[in-house]
N, C-alpha and C. Protein backbone atom coordinates (compact mmCIF):
# COMPACT_ATOMS: atom_id res chain seq x y z
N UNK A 1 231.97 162.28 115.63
CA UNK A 1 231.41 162.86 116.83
C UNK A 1 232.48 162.99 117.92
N UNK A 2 233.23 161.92 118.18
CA UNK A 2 234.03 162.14 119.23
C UNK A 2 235.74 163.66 118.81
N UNK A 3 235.59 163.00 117.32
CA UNK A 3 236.45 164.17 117.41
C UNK A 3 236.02 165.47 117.60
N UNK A 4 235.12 165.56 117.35
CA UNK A 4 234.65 166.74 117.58
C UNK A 4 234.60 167.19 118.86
N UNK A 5 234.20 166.49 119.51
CA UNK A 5 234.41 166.53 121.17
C UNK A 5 235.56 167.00 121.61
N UNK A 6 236.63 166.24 121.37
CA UNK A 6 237.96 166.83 121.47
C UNK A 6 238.08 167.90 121.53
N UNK A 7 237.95 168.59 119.90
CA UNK A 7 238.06 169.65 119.51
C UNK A 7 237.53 170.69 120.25
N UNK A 8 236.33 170.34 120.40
CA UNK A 8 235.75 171.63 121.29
C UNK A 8 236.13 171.62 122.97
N UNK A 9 237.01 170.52 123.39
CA UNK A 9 237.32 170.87 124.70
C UNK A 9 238.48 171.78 125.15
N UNK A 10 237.88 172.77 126.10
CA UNK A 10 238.52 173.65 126.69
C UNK A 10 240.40 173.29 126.75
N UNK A 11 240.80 171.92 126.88
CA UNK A 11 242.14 171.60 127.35
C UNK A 11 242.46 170.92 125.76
N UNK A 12 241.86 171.10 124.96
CA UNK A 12 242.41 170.66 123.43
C UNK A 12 244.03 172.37 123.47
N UNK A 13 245.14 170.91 122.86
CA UNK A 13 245.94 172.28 123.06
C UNK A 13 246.61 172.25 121.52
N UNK A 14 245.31 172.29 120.66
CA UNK A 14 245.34 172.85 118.80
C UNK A 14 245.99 171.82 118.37
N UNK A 15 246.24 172.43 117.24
CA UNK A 15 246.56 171.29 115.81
C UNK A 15 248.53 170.97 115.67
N UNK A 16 248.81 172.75 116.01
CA UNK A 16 250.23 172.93 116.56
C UNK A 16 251.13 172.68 117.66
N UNK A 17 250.47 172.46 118.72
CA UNK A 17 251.13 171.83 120.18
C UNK A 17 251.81 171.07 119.43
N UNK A 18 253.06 170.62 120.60
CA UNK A 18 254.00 169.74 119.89
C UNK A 18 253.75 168.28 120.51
N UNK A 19 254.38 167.37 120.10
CA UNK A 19 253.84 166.09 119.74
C UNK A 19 254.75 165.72 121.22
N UNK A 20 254.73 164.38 121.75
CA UNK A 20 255.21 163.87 122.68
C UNK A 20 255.47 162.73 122.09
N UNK A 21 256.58 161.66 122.69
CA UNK A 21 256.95 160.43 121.43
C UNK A 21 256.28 159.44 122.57
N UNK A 22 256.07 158.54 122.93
CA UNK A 22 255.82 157.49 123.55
C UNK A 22 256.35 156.23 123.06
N UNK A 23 257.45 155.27 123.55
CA UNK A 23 257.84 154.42 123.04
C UNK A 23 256.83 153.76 123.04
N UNK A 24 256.04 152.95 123.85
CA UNK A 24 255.24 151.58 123.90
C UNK A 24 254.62 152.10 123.05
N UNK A 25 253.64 153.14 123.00
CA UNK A 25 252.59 153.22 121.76
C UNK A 25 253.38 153.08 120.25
N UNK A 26 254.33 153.81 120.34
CA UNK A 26 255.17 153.68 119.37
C UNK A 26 255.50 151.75 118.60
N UNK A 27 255.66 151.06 119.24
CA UNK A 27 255.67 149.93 119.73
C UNK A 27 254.91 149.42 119.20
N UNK A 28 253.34 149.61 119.58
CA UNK A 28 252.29 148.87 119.57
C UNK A 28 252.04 149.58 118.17
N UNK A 29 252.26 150.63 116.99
CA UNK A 29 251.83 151.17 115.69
C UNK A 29 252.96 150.09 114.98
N UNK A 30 254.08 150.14 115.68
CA UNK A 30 254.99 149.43 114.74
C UNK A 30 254.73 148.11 114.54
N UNK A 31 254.21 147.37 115.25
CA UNK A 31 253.20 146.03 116.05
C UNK A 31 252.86 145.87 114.49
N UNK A 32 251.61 146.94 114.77
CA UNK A 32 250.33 146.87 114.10
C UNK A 32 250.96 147.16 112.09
N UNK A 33 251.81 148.11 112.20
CA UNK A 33 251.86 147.77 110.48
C UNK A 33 252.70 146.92 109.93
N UNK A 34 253.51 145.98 110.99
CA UNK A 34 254.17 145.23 110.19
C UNK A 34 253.43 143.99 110.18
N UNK A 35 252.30 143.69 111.14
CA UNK A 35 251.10 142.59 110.75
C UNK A 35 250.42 142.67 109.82
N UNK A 36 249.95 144.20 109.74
CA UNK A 36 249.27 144.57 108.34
C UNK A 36 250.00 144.31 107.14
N UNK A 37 251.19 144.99 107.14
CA UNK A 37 252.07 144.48 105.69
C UNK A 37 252.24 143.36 105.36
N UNK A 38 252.24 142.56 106.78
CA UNK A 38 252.91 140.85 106.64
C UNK A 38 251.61 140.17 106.43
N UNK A 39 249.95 140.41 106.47
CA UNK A 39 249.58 139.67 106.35
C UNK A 39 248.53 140.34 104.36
N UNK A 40 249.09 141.77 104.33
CA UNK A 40 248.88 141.98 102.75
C UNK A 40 249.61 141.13 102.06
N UNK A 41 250.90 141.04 101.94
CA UNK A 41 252.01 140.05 101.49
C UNK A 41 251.51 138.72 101.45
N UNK A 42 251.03 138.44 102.25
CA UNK A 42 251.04 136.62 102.90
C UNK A 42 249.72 136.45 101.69
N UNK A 43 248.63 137.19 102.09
CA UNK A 43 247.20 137.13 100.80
C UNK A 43 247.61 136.78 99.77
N UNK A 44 248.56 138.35 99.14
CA UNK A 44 248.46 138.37 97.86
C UNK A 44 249.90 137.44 97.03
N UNK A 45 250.48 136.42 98.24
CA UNK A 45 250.99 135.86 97.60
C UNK A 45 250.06 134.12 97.42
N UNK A 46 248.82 133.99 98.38
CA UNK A 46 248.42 133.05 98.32
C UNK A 46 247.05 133.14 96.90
N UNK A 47 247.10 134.45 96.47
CA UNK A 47 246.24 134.47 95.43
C UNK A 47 246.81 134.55 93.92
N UNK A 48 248.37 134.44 94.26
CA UNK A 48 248.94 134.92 93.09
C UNK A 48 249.03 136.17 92.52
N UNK A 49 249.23 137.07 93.39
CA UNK A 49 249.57 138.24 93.29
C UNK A 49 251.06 138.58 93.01
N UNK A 50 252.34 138.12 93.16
CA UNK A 50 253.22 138.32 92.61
C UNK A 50 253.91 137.20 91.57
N UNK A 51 252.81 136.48 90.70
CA UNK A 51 253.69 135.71 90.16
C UNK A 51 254.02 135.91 88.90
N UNK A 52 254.63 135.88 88.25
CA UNK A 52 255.08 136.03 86.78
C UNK A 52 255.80 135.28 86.24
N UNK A 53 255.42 135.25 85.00
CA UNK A 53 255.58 134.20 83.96
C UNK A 53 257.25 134.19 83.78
N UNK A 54 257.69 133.31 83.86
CA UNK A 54 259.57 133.42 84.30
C UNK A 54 259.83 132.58 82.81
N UNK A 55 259.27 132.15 82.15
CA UNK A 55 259.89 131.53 80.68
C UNK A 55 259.83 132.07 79.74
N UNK A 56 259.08 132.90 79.63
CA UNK A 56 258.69 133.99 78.48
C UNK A 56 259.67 135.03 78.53
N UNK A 57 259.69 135.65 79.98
CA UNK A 57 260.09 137.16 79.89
C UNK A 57 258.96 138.10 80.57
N UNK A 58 258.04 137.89 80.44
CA UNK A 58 256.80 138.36 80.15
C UNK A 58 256.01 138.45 81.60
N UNK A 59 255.57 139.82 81.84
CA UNK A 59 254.74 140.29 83.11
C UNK A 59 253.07 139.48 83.10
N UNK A 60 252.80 139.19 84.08
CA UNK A 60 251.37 138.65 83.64
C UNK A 60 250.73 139.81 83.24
N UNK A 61 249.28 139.54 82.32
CA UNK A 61 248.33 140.30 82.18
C UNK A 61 248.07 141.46 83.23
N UNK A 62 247.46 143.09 82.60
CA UNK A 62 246.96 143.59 84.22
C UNK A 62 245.73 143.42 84.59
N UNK A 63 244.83 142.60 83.45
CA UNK A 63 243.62 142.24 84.31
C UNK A 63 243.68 141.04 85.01
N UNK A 64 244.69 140.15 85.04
CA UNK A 64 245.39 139.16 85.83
C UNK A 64 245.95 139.51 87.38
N UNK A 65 246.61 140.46 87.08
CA UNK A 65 247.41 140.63 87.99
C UNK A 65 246.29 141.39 89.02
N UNK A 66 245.32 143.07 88.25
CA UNK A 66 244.35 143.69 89.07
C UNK A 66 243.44 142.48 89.52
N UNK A 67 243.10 141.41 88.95
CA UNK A 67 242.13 140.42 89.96
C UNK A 67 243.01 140.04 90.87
N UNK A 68 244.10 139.51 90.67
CA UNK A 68 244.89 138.69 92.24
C UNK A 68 244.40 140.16 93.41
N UNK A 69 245.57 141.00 92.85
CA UNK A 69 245.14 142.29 93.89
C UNK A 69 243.97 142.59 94.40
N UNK A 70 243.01 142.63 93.52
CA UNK A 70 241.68 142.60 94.63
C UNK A 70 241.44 141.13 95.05
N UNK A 71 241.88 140.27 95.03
CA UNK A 71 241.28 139.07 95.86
C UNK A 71 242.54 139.57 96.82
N UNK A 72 243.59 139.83 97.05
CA UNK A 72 244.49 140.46 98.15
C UNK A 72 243.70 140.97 98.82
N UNK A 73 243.55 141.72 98.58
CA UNK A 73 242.34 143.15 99.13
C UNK A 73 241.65 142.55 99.95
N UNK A 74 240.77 141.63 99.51
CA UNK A 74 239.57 140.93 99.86
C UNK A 74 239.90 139.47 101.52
N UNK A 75 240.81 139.04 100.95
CA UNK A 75 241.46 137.84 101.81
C UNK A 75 242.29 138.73 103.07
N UNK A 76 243.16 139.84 102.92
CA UNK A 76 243.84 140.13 104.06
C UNK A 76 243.42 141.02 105.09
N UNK A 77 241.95 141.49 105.26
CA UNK A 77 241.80 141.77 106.33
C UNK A 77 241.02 140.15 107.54
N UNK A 78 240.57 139.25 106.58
CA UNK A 78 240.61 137.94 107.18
C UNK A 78 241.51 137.63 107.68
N UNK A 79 242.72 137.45 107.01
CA UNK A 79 244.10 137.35 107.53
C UNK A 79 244.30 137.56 109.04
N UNK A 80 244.28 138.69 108.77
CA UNK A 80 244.67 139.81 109.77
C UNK A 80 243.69 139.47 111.28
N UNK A 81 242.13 139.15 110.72
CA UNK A 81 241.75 138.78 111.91
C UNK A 81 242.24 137.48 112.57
N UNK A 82 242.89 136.64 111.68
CA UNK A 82 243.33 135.22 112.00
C UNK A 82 244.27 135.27 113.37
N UNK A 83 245.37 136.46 112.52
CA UNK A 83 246.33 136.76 112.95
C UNK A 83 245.88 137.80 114.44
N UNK A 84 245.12 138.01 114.37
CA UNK A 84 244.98 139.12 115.93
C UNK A 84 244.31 137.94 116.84
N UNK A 85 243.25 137.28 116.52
CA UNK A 85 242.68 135.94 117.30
C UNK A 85 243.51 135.41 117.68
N UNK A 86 244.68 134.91 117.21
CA UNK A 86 245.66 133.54 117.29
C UNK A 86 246.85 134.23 118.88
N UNK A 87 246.95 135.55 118.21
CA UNK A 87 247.77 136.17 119.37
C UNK A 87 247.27 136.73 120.09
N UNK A 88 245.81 136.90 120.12
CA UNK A 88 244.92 137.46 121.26
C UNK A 88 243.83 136.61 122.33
N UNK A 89 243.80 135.57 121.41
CA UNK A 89 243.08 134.57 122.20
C UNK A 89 243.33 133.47 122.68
């Protein structure tokens, strides 16, 4: 809905206008995906998402490995709220 709003306002200046850079916002995206990456990482290493079998040779299973990843999945947007509470509150 709201985009749409946009869209239909008289001072929307299209899809082609050129972009403006803004450091701080810039800033605050770069903020935001390296918490996101750092706290995908942080999950899926607390679920065992990157571990492999180092005596064998041998990659774990991929229905091993696809469960860690979705418990990743599952644990790091918790994370993430941990992580925005802790520095927001």
């Amino acid at each position: 809905m709201q985009i749409t709003a946009i869209i239909l306002m008289p001072s929307f200046p299209g899809w082609l206008a050129p972009m403006h850079f803004n450091p701080t916002r810039f800033e605050e995206f770069l903020s935001f995906a390296i918490t996101v990456c750092g706290t995908w990482v942080g999950a899926s290493l607390l679920v065992g998402g990157y571990k492999s079998n180092a005596t064998s040779g041998e990659s774990l299973s991929c229905s091993t490995t696809s469960k860690s990843m979705c418990c990743s999945w599952g644990l790091s947007p918790e994370a993430l709220a941990c992580v925005w509470l802790h520095l927001n509150g």
